[in-house]
N, C-alpha and C. Protein backbone atom coordinates (compact mmCIF):
# COMPACT_ATOMS: atom_id res chain seq x y z
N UNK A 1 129.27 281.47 192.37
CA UNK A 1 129.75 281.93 193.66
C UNK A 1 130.89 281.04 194.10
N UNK A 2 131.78 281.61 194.98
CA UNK A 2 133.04 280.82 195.44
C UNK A 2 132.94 281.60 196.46
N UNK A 3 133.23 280.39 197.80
CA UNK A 3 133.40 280.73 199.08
C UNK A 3 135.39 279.90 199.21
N UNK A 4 135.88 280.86 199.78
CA UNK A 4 137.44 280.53 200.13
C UNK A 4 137.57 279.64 201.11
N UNK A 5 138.29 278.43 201.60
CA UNK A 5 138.35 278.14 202.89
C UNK A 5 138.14 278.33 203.83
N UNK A 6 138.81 279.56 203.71
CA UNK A 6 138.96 280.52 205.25
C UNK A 6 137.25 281.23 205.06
N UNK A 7 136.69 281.61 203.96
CA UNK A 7 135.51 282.13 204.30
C UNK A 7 134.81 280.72 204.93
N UNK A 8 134.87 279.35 204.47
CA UNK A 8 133.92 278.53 204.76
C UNK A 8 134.18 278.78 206.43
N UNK A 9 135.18 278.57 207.19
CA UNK A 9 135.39 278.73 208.90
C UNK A 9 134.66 279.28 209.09
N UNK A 10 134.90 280.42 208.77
CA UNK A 10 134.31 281.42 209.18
C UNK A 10 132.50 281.49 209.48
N UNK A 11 132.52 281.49 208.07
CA UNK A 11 130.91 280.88 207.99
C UNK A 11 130.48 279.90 208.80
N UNK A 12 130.87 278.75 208.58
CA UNK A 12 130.28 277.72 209.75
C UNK A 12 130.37 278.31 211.09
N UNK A 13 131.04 278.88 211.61
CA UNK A 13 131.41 279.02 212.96
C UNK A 13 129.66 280.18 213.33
N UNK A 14 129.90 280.82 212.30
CA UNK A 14 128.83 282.35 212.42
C UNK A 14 127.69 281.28 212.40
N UNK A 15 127.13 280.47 211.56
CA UNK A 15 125.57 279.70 211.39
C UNK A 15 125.87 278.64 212.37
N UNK A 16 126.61 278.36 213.04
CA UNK A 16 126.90 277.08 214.39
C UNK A 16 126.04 278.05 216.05
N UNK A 17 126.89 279.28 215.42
CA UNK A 17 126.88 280.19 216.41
C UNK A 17 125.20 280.90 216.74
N UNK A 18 124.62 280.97 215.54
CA UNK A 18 123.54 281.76 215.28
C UNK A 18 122.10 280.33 215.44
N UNK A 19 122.79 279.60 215.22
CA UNK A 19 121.77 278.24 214.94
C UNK A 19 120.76 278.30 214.10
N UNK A 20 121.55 278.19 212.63
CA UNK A 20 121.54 278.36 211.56
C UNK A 20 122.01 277.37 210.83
N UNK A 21 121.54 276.74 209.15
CA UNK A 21 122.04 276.18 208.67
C UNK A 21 122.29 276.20 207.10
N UNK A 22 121.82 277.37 206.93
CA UNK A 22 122.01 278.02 205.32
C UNK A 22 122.47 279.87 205.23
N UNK A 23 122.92 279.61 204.06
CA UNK A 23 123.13 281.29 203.56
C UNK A 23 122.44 281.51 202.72
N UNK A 24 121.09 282.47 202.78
CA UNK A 24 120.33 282.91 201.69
C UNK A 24 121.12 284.50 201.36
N UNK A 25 120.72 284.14 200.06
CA UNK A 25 121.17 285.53 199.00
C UNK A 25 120.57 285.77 198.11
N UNK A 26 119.46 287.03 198.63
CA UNK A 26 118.54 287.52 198.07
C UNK A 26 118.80 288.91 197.23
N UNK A 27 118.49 289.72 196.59
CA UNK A 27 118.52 291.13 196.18
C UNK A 27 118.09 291.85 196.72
N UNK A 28 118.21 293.08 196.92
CA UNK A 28 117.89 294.43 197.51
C UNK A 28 118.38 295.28 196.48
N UNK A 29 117.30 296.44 196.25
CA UNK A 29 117.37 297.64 195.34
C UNK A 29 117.92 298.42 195.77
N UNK A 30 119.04 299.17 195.16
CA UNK A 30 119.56 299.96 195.92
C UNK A 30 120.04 301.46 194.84
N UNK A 31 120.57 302.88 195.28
CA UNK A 31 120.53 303.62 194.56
C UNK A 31 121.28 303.14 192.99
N UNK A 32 122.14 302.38 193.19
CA UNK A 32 122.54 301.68 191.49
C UNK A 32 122.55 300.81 191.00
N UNK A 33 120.97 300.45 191.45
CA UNK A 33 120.57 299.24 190.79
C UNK A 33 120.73 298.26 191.81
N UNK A 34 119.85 296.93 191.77
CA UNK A 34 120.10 295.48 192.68
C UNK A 34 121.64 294.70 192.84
N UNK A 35 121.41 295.02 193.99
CA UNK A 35 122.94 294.20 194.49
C UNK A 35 122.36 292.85 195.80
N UNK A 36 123.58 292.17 196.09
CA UNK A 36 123.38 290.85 196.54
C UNK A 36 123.62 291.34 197.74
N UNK A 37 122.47 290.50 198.80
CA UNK A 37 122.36 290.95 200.23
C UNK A 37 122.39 289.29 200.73
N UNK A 38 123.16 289.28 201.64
CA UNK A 38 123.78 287.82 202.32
C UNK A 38 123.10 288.22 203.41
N UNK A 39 121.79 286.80 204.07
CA UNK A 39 121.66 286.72 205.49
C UNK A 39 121.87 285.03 205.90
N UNK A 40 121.96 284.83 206.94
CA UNK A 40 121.74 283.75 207.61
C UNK A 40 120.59 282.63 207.81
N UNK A 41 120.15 281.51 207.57
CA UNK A 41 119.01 281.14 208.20
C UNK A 41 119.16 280.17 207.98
N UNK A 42 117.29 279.05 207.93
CA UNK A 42 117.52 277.97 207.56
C UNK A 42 116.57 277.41 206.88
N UNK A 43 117.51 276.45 206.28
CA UNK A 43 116.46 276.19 205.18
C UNK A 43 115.24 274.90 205.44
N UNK A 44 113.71 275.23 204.79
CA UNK A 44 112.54 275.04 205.24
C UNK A 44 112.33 273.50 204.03
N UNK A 45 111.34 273.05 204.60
CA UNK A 45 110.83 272.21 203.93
C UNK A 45 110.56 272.85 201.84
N UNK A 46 111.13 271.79 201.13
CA UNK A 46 111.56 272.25 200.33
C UNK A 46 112.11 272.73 199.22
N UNK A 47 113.29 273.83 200.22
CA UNK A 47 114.11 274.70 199.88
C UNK A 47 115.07 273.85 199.41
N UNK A 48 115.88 273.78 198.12
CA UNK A 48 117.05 273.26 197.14
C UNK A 48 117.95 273.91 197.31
N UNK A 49 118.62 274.13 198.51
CA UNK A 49 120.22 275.06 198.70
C UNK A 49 121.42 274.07 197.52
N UNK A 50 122.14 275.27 197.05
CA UNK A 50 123.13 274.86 196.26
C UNK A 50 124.23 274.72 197.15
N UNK A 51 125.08 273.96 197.38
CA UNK A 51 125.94 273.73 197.94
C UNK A 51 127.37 274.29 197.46
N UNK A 52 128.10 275.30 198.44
CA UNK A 52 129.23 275.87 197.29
C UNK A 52 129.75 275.65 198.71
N UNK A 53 131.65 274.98 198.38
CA UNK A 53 132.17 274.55 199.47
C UNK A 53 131.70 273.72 200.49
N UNK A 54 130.76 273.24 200.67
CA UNK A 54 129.88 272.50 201.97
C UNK A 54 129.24 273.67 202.57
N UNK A 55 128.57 274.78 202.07
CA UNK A 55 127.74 275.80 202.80
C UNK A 55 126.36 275.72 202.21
N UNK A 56 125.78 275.69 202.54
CA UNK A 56 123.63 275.27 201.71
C UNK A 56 123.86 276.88 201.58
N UNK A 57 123.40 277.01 200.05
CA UNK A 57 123.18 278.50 199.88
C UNK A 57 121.71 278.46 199.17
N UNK A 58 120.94 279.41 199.91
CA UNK A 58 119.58 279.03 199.45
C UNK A 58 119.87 281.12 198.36
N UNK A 59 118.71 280.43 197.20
CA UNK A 59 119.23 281.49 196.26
C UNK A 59 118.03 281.46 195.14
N UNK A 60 117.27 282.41 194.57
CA UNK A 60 116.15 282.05 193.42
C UNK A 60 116.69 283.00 192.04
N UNK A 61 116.15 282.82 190.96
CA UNK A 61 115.99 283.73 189.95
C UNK A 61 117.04 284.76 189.84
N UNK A 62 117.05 285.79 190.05
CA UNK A 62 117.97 286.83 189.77
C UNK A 62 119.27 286.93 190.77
N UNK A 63 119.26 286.20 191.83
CA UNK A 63 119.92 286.41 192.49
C UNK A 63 121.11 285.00 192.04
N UNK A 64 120.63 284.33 191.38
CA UNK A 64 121.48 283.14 190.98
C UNK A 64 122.65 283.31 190.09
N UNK A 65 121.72 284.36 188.66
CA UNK A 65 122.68 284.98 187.83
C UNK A 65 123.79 286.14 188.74
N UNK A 66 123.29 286.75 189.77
CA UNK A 66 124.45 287.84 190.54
C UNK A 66 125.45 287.45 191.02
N UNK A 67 125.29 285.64 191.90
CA UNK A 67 126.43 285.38 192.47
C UNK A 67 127.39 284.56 191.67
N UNK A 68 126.84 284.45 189.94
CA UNK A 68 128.31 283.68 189.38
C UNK A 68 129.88 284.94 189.42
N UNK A 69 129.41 286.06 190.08
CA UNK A 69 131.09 286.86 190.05
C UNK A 69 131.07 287.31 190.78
N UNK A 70 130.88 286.59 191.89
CA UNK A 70 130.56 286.44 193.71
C UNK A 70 131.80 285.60 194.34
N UNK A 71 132.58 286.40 194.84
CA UNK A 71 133.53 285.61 195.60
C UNK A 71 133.88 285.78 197.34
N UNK A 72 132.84 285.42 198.25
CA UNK A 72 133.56 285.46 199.66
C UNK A 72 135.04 284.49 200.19
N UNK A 73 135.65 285.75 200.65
CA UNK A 73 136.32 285.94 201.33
C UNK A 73 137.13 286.03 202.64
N UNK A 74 137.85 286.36 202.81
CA UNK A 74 138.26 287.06 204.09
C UNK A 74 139.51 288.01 203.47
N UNK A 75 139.18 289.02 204.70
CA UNK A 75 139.84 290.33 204.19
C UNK A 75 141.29 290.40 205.11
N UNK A 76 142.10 291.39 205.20
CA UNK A 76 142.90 291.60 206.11
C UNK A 76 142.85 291.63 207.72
N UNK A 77 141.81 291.93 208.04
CA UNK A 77 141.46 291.97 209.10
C UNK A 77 140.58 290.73 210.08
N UNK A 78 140.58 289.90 208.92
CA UNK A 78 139.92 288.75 208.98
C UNK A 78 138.26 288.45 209.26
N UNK A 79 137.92 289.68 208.60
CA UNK A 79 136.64 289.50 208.34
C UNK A 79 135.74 289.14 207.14
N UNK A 80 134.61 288.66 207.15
CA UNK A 80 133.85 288.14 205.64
C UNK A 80 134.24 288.77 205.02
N UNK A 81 134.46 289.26 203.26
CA UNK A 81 134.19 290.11 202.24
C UNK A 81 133.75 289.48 201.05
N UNK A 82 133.10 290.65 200.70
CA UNK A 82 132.16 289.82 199.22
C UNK A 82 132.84 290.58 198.13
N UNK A 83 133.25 290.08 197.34
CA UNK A 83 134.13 290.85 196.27
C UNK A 83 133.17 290.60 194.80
N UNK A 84 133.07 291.35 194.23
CA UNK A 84 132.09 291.16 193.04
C UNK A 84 132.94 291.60 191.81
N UNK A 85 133.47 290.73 190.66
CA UNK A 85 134.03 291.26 189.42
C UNK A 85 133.09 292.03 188.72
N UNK A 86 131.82 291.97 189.11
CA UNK A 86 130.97 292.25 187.68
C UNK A 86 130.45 293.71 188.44
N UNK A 87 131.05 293.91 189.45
CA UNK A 87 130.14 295.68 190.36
C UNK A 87 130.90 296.47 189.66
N UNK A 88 130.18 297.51 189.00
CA UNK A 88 130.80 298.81 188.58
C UNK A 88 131.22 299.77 189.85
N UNK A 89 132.60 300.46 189.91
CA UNK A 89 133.30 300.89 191.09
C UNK A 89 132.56 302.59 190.60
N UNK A 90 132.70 303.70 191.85
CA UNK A 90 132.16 304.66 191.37
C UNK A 90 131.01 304.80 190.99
N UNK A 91 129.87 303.96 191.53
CA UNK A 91 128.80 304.04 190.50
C UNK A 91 127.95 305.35 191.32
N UNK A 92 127.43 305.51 192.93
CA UNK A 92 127.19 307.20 193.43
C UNK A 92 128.33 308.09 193.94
């Protein structure tokens, strides 16, 4: 996973804001197959967050292998985006 600069702002500002101190990224099934679902929280007695950019990303098993072609962002509009090399486009 790679978080951009501008995603790290961003991020901190959102888990400062939320009073929060990790990004978990778990899986969710979805019609084409498991994709990576980003929430907020914090991490518990423990929990081994990987640190990408200075952000604690808490993350287990399958979801570890999803975010090596995981890249947040910021988009034009200057919002988060998660860009994935490895998502097949077109898939429903």
């Amino acid at each position: 996973m790679i978080i951009t600069d501008e995603a790290k702002v961003v991020l901190e500002e959102m888990l400062k804001e939320n009073g929060q101190d990790s990004l978990q990224a778990t899986l969710q099934q979805g019609c084409c197959g498991s994709s990576l679902y980003f929430t907020l929280t914090n991490k518990k007695a423990g929990d081994q967050p990987v640190i990408v950019n200075g952000i604690n990303v808490l993350m287990e098993g399958e979801a570890v292998l999803k975010t090596n072609t995981v890249t947040l962002k910021i988009n034009d509009e200057g919002k988060l985006f998660v860009e994935d090399t490895a998502q097949a486009s077109g898939c429903c």
